[in-house]
PDB file of N, CA and C in Angstrom:
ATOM      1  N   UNK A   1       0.835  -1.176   0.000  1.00  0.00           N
ATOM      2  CA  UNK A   1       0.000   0.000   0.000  1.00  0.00           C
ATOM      3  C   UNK A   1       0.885   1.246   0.000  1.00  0.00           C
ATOM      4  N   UNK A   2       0.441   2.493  -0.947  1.00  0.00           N
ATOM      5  CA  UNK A   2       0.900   3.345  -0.958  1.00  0.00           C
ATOM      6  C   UNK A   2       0.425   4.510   0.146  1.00  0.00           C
ATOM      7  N   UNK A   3       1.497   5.455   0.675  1.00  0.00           N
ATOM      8  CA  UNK A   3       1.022   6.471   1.516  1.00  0.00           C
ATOM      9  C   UNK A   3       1.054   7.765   0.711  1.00  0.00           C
ATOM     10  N   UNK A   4       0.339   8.568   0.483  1.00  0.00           N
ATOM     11  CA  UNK A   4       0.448   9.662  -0.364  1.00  0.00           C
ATOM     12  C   UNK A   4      -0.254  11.357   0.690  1.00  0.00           C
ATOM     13  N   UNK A   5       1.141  12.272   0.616  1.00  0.00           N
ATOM     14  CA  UNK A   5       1.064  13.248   1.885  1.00  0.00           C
ATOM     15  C   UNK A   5       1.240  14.797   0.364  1.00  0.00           C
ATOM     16  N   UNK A   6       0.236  15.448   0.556  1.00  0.00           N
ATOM     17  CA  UNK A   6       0.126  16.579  -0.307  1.00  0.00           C
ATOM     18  C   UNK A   6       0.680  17.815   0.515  1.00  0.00           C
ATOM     19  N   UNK A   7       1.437  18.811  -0.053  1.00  0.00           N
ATOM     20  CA  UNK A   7       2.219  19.993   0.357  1.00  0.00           C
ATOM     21  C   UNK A   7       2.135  21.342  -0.512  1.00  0.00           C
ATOM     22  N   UNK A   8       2.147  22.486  -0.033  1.00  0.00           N
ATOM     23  CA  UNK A   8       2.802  23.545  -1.117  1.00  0.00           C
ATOM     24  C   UNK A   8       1.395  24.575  -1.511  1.00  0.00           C
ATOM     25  N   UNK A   9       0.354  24.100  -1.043  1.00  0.00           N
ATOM     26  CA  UNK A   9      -1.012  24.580  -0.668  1.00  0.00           C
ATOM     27  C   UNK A   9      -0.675  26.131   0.159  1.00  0.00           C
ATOM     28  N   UNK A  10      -1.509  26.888  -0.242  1.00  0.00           N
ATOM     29  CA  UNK A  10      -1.567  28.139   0.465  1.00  0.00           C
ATOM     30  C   UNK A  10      -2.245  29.514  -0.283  1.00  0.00           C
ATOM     31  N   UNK A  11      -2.519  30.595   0.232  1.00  0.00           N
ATOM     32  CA  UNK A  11      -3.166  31.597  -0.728  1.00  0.00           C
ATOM     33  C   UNK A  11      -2.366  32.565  -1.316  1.00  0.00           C
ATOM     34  N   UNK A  12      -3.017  32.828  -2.528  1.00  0.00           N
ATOM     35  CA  UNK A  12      -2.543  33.744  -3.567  1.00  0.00           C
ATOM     36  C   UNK A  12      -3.618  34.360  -4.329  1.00  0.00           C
ATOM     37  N   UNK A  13      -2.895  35.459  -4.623  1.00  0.00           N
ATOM     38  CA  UNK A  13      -3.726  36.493  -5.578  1.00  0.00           C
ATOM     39  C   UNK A  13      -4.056  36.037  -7.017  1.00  0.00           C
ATOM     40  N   UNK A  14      -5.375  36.369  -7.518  1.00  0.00           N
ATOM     41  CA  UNK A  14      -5.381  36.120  -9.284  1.00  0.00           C
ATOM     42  C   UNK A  14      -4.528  36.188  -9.991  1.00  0.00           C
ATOM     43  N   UNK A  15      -3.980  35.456 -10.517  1.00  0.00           N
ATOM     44  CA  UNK A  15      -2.898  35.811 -11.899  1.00  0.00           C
ATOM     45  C   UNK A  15      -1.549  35.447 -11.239  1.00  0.00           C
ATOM     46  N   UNK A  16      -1.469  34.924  -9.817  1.00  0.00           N
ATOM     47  CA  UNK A  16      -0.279  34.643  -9.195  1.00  0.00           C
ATOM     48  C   UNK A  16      -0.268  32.885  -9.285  1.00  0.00           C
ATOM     49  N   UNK A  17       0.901  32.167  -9.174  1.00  0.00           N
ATOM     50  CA  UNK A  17       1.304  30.365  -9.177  1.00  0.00           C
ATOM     51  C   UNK A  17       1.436  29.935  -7.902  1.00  0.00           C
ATOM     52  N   UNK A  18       1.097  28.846  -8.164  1.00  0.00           N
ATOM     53  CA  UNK A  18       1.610  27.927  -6.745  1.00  0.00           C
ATOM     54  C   UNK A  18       2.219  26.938  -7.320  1.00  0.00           C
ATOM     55  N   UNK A  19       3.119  25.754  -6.343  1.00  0.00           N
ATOM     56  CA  UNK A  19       3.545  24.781  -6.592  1.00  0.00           C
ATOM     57  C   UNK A  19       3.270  23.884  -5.659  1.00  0.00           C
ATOM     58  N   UNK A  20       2.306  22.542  -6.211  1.00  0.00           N
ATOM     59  CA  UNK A  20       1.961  21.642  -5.283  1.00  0.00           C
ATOM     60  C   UNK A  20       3.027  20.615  -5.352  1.00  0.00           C
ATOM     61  N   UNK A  21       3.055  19.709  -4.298  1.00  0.00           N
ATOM     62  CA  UNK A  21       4.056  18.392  -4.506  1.00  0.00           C
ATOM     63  C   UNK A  21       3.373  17.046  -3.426  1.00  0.00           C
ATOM     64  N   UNK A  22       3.572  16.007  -3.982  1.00  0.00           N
ATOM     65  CA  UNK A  22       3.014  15.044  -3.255  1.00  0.00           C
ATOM     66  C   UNK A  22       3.709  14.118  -3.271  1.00  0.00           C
ATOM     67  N   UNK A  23       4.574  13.624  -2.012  1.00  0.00           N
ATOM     68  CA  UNK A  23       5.229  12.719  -1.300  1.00  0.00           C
ATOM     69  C   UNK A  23       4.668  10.919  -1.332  1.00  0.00           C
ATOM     70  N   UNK A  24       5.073  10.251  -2.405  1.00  0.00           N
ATOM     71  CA  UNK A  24       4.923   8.922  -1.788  1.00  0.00           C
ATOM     72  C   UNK A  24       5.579   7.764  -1.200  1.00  0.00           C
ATOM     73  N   UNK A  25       5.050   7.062  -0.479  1.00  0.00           N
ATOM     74  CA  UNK A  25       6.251   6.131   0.617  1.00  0.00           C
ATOM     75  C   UNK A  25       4.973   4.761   0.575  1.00  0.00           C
ATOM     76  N   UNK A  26       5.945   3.744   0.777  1.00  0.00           N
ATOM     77  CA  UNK A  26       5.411   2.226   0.977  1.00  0.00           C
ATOM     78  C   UNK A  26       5.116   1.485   0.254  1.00  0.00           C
ATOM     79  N   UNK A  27       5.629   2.095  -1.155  1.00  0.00           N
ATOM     80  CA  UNK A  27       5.114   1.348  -2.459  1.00  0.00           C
ATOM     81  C   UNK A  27       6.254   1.270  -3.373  1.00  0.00           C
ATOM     82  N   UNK A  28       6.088   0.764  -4.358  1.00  0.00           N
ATOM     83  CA  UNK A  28       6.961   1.304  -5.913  1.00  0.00           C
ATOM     84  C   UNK A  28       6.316   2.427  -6.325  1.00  0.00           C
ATOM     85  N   UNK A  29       6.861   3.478  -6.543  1.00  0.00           N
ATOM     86  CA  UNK A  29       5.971   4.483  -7.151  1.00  0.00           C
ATOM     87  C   UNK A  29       6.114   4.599  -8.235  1.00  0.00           C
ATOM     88  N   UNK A  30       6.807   3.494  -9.089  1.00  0.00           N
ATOM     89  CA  UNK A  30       6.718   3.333 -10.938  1.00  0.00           C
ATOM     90  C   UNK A  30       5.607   2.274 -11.181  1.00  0.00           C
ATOM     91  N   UNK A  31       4.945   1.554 -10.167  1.00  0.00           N
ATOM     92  CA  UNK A  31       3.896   0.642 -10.399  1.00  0.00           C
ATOM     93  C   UNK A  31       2.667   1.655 -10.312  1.00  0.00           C
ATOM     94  N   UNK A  32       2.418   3.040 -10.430  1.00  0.00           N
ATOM     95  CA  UNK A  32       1.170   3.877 -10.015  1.00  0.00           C
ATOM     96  C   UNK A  32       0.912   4.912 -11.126  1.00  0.00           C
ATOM     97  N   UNK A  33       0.070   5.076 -11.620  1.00  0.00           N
ATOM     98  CA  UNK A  33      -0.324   6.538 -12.538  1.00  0.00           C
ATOM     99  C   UNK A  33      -1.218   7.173 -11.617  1.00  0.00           C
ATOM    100  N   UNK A  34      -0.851   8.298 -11.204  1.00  0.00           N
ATOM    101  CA  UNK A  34      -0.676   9.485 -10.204  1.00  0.00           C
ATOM    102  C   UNK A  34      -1.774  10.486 -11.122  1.00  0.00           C
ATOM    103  N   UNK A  35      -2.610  11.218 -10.332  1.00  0.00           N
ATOM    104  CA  UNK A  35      -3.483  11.826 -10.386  1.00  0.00           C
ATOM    105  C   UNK A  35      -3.816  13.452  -9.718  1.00  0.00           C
ATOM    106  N   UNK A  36      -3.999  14.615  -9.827  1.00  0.00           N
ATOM    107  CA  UNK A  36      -4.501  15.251  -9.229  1.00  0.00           C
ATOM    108  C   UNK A  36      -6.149  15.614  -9.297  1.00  0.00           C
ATOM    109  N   UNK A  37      -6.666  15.909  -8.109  1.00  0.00           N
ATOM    110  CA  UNK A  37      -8.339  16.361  -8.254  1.00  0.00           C
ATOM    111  C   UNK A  37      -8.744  17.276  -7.343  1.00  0.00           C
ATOM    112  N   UNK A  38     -10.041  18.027  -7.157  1.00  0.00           N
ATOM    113  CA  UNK A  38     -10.371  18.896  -6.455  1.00  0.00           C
ATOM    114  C   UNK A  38     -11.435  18.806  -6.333  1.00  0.00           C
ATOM    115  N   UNK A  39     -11.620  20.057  -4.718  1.00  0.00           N
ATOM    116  CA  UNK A  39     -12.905  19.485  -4.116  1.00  0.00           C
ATOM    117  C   UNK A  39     -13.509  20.904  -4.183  1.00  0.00           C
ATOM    118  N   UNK A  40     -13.876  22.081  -4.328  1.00  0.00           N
ATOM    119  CA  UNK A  40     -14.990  22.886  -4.007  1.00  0.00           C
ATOM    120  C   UNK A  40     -15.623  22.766  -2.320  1.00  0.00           C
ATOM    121  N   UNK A  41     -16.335  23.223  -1.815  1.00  0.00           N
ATOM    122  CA  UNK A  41     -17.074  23.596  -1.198  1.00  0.00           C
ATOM    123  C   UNK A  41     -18.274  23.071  -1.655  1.00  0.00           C
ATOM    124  N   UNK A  42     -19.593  22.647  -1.208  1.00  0.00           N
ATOM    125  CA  UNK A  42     -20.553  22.655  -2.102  1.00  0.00           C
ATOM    126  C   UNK A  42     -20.506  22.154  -3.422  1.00  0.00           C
ATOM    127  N   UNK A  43     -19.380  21.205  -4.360  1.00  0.00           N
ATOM    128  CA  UNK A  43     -19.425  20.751  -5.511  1.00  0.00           C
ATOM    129  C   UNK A  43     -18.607  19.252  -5.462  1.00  0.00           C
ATOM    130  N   UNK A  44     -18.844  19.009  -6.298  1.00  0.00           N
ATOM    131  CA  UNK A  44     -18.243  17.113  -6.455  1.00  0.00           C
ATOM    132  C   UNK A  44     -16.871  17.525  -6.935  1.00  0.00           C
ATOM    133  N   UNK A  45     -16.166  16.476  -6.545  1.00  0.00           N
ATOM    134  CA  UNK A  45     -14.869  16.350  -6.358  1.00  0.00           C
ATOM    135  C   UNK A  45     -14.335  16.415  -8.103  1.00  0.00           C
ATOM    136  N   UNK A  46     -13.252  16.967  -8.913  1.00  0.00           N
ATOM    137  CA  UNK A  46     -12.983  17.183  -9.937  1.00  0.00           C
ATOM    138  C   UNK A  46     -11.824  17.103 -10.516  1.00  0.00           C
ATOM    139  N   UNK A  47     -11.745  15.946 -11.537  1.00  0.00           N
ATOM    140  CA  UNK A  47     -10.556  15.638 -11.792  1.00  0.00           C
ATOM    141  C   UNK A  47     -10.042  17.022 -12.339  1.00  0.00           C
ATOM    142  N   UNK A  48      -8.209  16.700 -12.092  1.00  0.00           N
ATOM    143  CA  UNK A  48      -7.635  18.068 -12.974  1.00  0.00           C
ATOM    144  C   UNK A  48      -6.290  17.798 -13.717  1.00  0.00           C
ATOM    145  N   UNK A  49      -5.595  16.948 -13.605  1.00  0.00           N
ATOM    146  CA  UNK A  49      -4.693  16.136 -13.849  1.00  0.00           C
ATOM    147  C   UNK A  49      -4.423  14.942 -13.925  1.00  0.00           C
ATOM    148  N   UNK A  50      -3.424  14.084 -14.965  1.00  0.00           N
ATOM    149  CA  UNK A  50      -3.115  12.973 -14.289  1.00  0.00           C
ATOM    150  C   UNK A  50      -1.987  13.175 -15.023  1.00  0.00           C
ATOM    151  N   UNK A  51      -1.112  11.505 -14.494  1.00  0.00           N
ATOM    152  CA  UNK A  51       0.216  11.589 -15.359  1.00  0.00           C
ATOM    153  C   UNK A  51       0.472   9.975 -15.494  1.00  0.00           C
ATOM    154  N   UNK A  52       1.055   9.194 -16.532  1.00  0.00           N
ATOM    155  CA  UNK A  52       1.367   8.129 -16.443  1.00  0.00           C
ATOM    156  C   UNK A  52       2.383   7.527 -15.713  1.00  0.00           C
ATOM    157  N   UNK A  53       2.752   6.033 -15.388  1.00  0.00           N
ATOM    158  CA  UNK A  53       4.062   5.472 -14.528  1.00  0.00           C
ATOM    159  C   UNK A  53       5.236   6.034 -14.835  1.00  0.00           C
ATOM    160  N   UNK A  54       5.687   6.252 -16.320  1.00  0.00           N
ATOM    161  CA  UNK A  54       6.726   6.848 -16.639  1.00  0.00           C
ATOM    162  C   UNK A  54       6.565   8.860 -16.779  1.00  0.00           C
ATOM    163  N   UNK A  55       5.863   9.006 -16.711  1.00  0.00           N
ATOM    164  CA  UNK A  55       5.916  10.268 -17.250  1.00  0.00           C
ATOM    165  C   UNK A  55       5.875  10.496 -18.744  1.00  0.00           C
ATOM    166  N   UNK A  56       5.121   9.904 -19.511  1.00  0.00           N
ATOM    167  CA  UNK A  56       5.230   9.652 -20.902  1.00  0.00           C
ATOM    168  C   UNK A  56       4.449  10.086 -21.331  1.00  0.00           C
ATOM    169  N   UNK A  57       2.844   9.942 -20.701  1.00  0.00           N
ATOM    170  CA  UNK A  57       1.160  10.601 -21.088  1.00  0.00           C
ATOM    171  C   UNK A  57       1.043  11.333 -19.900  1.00  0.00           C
ATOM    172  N   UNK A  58       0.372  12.751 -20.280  1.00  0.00           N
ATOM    173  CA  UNK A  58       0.086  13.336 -19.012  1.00  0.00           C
ATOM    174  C   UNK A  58      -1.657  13.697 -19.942  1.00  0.00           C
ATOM    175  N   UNK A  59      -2.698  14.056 -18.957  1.00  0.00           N
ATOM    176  CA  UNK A  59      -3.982  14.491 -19.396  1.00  0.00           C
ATOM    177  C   UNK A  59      -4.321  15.893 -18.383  1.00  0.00           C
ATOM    178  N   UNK A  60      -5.099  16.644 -19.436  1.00  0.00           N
ATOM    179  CA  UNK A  60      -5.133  18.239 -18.369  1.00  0.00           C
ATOM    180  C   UNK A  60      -6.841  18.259 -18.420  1.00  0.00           C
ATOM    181  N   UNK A  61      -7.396  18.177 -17.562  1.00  0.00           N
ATOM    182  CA  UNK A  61      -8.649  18.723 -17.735  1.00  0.00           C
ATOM    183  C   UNK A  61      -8.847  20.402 -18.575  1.00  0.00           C
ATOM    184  N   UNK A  62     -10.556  20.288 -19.274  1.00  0.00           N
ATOM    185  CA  UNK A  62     -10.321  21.739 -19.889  1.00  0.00           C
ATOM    186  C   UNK A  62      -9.820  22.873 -19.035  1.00  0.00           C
ATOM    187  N   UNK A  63     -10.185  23.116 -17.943  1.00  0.00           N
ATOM    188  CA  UNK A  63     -10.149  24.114 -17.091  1.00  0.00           C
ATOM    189  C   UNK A  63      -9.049  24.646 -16.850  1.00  0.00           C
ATOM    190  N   UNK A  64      -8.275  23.641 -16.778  1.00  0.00           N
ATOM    191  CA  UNK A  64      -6.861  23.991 -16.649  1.00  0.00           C
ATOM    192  C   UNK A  64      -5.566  23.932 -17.520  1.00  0.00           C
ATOM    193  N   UNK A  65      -6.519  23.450 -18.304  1.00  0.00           N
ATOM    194  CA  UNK A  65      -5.380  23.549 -20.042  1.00  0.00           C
ATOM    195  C   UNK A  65      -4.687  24.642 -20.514  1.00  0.00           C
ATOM    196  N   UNK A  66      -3.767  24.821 -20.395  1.00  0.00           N
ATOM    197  CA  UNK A  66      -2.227  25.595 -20.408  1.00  0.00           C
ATOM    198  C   UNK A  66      -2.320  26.734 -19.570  1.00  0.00           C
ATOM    199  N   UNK A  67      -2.480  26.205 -18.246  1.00  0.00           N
ATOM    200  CA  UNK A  67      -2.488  26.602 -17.229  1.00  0.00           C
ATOM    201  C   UNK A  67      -1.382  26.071 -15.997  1.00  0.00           C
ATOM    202  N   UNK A  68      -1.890  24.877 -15.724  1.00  0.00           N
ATOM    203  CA  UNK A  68      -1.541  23.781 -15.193  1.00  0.00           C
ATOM    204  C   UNK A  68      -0.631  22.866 -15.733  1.00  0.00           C
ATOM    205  N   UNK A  69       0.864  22.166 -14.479  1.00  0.00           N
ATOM    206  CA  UNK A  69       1.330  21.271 -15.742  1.00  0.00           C
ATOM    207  C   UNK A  69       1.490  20.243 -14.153  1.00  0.00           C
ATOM    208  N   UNK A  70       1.332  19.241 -15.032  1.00  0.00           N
ATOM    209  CA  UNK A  70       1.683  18.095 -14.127  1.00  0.00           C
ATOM    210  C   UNK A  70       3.100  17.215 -13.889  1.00  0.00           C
ATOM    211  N   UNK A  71       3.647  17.124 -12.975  1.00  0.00           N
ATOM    212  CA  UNK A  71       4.890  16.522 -13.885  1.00  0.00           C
ATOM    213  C   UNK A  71       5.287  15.162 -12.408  1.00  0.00           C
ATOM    214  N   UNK A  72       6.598  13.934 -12.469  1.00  0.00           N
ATOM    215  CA  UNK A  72       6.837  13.235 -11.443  1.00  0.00           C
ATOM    216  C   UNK A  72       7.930  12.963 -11.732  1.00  0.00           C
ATOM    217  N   UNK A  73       8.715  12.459 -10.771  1.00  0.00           N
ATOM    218  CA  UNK A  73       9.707  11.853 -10.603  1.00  0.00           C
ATOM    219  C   UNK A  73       9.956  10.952  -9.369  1.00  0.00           C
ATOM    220  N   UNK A  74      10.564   9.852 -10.346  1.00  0.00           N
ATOM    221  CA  UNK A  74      10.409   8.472  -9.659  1.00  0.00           C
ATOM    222  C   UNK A  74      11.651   8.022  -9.185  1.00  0.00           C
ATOM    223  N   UNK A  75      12.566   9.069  -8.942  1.00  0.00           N
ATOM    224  CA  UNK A  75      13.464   8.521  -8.143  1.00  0.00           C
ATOM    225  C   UNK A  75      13.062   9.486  -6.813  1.00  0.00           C
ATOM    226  N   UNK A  76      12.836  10.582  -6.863  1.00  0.00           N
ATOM    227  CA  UNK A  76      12.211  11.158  -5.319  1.00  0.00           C
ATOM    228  C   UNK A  76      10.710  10.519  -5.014  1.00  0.00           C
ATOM    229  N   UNK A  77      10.263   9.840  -5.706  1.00  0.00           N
ATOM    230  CA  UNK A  77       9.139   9.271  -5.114  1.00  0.00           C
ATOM    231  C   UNK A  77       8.029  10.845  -5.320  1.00  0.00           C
ATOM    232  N   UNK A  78       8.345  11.358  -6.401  1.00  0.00           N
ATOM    233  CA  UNK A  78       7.252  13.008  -6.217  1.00  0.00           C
ATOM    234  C   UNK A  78       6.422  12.524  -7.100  1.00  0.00           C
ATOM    235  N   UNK A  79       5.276  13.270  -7.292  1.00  0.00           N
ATOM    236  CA  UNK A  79       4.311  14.059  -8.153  1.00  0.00           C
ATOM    237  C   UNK A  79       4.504  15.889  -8.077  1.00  0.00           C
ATOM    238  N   UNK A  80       3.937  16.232  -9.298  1.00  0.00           N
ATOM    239  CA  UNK A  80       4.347  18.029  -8.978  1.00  0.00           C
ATOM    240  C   UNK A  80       3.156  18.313  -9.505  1.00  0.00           C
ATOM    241  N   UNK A  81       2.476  19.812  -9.443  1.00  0.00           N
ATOM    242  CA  UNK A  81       0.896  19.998 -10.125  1.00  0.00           C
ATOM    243  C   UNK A  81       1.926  21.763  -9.818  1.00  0.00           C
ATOM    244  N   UNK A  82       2.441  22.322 -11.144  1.00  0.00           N
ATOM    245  CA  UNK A  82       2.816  23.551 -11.578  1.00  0.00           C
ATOM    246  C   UNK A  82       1.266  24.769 -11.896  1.00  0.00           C
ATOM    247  N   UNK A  83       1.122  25.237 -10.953  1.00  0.00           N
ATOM    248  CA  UNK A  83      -0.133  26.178 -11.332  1.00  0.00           C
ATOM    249  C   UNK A  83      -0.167  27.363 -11.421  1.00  0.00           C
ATOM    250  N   UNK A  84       0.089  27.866 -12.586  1.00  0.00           N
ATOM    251  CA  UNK A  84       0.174  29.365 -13.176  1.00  0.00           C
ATOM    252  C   UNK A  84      -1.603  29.935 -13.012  1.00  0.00           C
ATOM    253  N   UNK A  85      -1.094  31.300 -13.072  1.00  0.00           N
ATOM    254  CA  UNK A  85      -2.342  32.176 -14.162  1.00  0.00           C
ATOM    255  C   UNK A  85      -3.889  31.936 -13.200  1.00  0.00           C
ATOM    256  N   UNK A  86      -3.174  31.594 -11.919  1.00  0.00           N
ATOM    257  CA  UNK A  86      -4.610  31.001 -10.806  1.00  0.00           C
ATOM    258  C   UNK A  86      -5.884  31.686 -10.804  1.00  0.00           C
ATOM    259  N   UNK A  87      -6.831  31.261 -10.869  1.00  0.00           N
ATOM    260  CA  UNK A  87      -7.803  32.376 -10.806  1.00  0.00           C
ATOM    261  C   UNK A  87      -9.104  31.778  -9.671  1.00  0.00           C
ATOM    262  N   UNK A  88      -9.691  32.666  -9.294  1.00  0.00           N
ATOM    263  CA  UNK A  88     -10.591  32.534  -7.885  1.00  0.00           C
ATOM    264  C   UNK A  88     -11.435  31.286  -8.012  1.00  0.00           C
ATOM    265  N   UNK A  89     -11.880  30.789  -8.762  1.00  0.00           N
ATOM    266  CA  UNK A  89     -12.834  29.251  -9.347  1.00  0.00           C
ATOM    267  C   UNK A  89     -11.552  28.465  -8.949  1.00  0.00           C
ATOM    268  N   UNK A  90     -10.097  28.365  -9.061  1.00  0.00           N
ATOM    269  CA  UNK A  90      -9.529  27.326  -8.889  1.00  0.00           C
ATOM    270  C   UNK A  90      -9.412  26.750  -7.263  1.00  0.00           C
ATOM    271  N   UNK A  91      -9.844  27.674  -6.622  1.00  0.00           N
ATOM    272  CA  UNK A  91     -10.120  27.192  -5.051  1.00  0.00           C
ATOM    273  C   UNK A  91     -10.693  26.375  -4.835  1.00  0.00           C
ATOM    274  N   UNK A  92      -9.875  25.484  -4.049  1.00  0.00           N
ATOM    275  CA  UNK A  92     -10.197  24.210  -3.586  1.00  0.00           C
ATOM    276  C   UNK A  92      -9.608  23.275  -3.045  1.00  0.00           C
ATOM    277  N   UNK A  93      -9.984  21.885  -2.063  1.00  0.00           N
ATOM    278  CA  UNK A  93      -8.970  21.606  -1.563  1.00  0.00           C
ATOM    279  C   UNK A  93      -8.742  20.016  -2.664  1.00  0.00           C
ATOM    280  N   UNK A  94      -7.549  20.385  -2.957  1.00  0.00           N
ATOM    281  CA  UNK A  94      -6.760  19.834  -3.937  1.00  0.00           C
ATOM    282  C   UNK A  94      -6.047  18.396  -3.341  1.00  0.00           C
ATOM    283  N   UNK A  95      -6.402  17.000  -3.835  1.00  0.00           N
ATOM    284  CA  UNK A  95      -5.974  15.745  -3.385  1.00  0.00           C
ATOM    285  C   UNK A  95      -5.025  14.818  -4.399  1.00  0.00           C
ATOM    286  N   UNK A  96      -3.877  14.275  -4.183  1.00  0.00           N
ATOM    287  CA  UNK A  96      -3.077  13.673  -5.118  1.00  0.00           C
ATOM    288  C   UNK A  96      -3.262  12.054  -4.870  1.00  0.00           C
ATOM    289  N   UNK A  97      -3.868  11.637  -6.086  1.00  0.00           N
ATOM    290  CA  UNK A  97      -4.218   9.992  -5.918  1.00  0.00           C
ATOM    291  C   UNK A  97      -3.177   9.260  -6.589  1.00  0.00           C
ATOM    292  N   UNK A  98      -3.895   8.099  -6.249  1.00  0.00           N
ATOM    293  CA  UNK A  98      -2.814   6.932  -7.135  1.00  0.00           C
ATOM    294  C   UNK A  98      -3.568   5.765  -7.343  1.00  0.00           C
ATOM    295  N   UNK A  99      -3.430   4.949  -9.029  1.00  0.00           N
ATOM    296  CA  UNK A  99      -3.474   3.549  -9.226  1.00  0.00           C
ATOM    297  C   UNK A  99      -2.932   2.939  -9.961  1.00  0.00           C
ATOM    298  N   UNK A 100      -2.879   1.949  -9.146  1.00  0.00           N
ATOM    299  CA  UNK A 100      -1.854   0.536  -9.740  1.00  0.00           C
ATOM    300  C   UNK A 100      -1.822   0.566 -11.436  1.00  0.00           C
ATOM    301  N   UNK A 101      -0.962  -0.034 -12.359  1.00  0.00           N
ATOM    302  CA  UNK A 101      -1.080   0.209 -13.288  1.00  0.00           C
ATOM    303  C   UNK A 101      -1.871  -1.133 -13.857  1.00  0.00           C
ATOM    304  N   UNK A 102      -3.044  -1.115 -14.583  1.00  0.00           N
ATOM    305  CA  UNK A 102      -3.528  -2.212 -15.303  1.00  0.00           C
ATOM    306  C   UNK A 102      -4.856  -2.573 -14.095  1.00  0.00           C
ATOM    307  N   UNK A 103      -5.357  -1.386 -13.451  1.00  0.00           N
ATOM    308  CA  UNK A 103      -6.642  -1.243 -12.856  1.00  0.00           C
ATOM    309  C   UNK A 103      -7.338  -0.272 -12.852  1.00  0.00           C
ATOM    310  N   UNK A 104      -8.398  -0.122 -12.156  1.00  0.00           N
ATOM    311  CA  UNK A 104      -9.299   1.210 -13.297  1.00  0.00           C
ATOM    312  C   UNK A 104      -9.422   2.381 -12.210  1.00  0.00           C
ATOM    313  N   UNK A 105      -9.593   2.380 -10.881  1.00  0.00           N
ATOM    314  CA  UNK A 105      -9.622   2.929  -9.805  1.00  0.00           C
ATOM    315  C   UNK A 105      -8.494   3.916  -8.949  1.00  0.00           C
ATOM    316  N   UNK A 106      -8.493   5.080  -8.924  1.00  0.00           N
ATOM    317  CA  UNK A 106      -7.323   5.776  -8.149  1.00  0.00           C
ATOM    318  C   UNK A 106      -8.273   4.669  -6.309  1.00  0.00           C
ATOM    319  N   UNK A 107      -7.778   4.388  -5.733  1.00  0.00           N
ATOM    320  CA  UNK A 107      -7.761   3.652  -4.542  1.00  0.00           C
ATOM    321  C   UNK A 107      -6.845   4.207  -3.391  1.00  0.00           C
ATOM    322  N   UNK A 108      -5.707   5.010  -3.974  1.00  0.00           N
ATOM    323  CA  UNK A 108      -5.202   5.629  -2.496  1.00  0.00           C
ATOM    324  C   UNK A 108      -4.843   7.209  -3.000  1.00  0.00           C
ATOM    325  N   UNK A 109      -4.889   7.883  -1.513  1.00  0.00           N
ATOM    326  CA  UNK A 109      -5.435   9.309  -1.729  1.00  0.00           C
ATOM    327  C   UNK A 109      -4.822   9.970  -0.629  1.00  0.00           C
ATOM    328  N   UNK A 110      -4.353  11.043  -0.726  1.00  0.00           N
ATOM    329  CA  UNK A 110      -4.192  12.121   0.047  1.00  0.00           C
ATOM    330  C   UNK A 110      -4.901  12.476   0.870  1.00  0.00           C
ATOM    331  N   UNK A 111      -4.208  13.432   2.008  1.00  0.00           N
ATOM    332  CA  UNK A 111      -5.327  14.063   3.024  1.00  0.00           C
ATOM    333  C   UNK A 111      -5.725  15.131   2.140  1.00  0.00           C
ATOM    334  N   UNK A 112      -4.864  15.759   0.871  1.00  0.00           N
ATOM    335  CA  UNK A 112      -5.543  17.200   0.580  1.00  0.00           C
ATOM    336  C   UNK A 112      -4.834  18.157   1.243  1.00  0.00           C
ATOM    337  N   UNK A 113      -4.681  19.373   0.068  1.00  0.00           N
ATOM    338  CA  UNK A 113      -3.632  20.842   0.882  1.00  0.00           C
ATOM    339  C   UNK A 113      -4.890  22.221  -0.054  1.00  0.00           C
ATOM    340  N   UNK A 114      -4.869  22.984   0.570  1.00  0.00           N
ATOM    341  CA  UNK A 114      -5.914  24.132   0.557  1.00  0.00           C
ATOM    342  C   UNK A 114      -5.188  24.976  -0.181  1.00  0.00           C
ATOM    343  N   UNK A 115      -6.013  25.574  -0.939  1.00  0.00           N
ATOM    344  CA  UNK A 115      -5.618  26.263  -2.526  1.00  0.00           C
ATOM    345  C   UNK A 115      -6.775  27.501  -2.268  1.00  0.00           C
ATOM    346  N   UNK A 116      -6.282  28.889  -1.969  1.00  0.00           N
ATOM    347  CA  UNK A 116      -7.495  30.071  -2.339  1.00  0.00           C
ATOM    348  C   UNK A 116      -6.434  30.936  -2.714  1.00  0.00           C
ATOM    349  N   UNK A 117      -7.350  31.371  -3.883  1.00  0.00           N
ATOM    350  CA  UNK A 117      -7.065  32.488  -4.764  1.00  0.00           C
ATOM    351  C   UNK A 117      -7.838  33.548  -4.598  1.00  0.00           C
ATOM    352  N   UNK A 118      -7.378  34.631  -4.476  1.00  0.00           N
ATOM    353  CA  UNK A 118      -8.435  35.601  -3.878  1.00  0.00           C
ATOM    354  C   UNK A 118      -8.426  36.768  -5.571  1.00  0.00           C
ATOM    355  N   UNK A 119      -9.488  37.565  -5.282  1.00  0.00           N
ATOM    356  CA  UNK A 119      -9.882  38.181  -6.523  1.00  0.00           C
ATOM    357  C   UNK A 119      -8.771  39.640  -6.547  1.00  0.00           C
TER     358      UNK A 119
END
């Protein structure tokens, strides 16, 4: 089982970046395609990223299309979620998943790090 601990969360102004990073331990972390998603207040949880085992396919939701970049590395055991150009809708608390490769389910998950963008 993988442990996955999210960081780098905090507030910023419109049009200002953050840099998220998410720590994994207890696993292979080249056996996992790594995920980011978000939660709203009041709204269902929303994919926004993912990235493949190697770093080879990455997918951007519209919202955040060339905005957002996703990136990992598998010798620090990271995930990274690069977020430019932030704007007040991107608030939310932001969770970094993971699944096994050759199953359909992210199954392990972050506590989540808090993302507000103020206007």
């Amino acid at each position: 089982q993988v442990q996955l601990v999210e960081s780098g969360g905090g507030l910023v102004q419109a049009g200002g970046s953050l840099r998220l990073s998410c720590a994994a331990s207890g696993g292979t972390f080249s056996m996992y395609h790594m995920a980011w998603f978000r939660q709203a207040p009041g709204k269902a949880r929303e994919f926004v990223a993912s990235i493949s085992w190697n770093g080879g396919q990455t997918y951007n939701s519209d919202s955040v299309k060339g905005r957002f970049t996703v990136s990992r590395d598998n010798v620090k055991n990271t995930v990274n979620l690069q977020m430019n150009s932030l704007k007040p809708e991107d608030t939310a608390l932001y969770y970094c998943a993971a699944r096994e490769v050759g199953t359909f389910n992210y199954n392990y998950w972050g506590q989540g790090t808090q993302v507000t963008v103020s206007s």
